[in-house]
Protein backbone atom coordinates (compact mmCIF):
# COMPACT_ATOMS: atom_id res chain seq x y z
CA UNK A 1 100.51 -15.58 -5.82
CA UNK A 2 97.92 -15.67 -3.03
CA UNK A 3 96.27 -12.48 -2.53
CA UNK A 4 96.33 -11.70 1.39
CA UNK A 5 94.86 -9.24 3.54
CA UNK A 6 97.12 -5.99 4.05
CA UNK A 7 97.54 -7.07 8.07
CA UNK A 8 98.53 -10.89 7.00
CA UNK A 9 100.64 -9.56 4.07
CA UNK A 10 102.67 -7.61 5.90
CA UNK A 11 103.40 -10.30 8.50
CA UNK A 12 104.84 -12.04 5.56
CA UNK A 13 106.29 -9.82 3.38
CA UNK A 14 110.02 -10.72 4.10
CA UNK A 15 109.11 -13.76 2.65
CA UNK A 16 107.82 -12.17 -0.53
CA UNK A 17 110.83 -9.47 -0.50
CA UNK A 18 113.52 -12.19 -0.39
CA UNK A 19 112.42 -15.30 -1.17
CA UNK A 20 112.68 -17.09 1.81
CA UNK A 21 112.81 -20.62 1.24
CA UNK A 22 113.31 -23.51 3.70
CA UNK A 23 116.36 -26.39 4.18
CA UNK A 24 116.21 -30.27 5.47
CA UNK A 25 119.08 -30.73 7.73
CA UNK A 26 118.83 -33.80 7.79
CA UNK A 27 118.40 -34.72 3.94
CA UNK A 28 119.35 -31.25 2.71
CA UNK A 29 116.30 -30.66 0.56
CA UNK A 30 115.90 -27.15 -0.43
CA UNK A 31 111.73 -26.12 -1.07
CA UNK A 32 110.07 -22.62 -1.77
CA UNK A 33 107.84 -21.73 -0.05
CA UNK A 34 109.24 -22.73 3.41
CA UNK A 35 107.64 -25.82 4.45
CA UNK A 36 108.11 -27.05 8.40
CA UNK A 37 107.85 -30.92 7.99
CA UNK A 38 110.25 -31.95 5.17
CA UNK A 39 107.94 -33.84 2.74
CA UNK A 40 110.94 -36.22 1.35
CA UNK A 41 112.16 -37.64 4.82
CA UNK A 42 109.47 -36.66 7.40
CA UNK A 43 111.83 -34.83 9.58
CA UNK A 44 111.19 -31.52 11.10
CA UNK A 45 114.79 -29.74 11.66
CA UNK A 46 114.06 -27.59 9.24
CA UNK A 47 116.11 -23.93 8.96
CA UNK A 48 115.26 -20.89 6.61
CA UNK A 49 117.24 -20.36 3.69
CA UNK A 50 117.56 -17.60 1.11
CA UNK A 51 116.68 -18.94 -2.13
CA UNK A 52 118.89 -18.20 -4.90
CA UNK A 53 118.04 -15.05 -7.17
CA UNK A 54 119.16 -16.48 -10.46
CA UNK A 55 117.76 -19.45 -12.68
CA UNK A 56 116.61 -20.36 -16.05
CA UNK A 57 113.06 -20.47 -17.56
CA UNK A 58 112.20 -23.92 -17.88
CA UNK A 59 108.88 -23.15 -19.65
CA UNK A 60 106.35 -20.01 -19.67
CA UNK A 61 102.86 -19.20 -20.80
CA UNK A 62 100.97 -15.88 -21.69
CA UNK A 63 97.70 -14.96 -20.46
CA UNK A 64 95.44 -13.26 -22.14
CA UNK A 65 91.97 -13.89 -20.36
CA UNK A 66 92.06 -11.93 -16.74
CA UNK A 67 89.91 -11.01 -14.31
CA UNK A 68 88.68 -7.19 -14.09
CA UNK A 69 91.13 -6.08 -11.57
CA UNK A 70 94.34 -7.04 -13.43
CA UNK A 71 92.64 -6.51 -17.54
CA UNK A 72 94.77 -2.93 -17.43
CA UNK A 73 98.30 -5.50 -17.23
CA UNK A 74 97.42 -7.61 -20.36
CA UNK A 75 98.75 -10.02 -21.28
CA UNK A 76 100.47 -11.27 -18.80
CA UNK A 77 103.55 -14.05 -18.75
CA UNK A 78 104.01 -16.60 -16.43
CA UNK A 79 106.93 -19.26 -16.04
CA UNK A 80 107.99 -21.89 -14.51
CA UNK A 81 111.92 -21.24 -13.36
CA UNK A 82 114.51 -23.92 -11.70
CA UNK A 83 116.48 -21.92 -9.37
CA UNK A 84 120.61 -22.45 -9.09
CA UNK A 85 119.54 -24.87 -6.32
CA UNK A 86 117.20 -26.86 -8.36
CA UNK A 87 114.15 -25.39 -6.69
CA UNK A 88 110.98 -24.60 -8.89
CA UNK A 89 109.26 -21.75 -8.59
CA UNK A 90 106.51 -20.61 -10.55
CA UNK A 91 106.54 -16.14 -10.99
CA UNK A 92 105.49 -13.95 -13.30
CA UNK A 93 107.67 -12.72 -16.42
CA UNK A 94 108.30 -9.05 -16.94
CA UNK A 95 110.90 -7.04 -18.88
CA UNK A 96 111.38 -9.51 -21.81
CA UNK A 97 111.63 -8.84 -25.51
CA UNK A 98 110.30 -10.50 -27.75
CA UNK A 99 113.08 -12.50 -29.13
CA UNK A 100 114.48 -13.17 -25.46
CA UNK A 101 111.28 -14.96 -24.50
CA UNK A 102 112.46 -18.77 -24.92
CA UNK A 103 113.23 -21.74 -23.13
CA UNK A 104 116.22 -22.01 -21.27
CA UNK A 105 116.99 -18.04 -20.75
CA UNK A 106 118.94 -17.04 -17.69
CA UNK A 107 116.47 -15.09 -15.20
CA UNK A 108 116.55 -13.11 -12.13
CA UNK A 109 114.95 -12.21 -9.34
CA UNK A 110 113.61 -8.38 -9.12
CA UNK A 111 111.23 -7.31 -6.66
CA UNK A 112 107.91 -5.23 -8.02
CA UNK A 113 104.85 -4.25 -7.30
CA UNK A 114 101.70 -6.95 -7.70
CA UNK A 115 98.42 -4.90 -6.78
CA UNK A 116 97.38 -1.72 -4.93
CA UNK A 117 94.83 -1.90 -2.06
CA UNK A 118 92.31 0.97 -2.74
CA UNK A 119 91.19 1.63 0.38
CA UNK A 120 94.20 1.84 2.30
CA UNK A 121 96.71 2.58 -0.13
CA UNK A 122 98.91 0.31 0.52
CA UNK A 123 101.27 -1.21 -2.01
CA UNK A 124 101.57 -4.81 -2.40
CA UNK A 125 105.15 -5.95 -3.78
CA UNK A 126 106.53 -9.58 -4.37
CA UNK A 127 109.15 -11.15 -6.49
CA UNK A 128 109.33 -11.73 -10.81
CA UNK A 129 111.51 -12.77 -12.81
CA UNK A 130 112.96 -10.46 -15.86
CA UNK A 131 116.24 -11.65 -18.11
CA UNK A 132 119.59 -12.21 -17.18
CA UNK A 133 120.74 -10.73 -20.18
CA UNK A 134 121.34 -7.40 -21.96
């Protein structure tokens, strides 16, 4: 996710809290992140939509190499999730076990924190995804 300046983040944030997507009336195209010209039929009624909070893990990778400011969260996983509308989202992994890290798993949407700002302690948060599963 795009790092942002605390002022612009916070302008934002409900889009990072819930996942605010965007719907074509006229072709009924879902896309995250909200677009404002649909890119499949050119038309611009466009609405906002919440995007679903459920999915499955279509594929994931872990990350090992990271710059100095994250090197305390190693490794991290990232994956690539279709949505129950058949949106793809790319979002970081957190919460799995071992054994539940696979291809396929049922995820959800939580909301956590991604990064402190030092200077003004201000807490960043945005969405992951963690198993549906126990």
């Amino acid at each position: 996710m795009m790092v942002l300046p605390t002022i612009s983040y916070w302008r934002a944030k409900r889009y990072y809290y819930n996942m605010v997507g965007s719907v074509c009336r006229s072709c009924g195209r879902e896309f995250f992140p909200p677009v404002k010209v649909c890119p499949v039929c050119g038309s611009r009624d466009i609405e906002q939509k919440l995007m679903p909070q459920m999915g499955r893990l279509i594929t994931y990778t872990i990350t090992r190499q990271l710059g100095s400011s994250f090197k305390r969260f190693r490794p991290i996983t990232f994956g690539l999730v279709e949505l129950d509308n058949g949106v793809k989202v790319l979002g970081q992994l957190v919460d799995f076990m071992d054994e539940q890290l696979r291809e396929g798993i049922r995820v959800r949407m939580v909301i956590r924190r991604l990064r402190e700002d030092g200077e003004d302690g201000v807490i960043f948060y945005g969405y992951k995804f963690t198993p549906d599963e126990p």
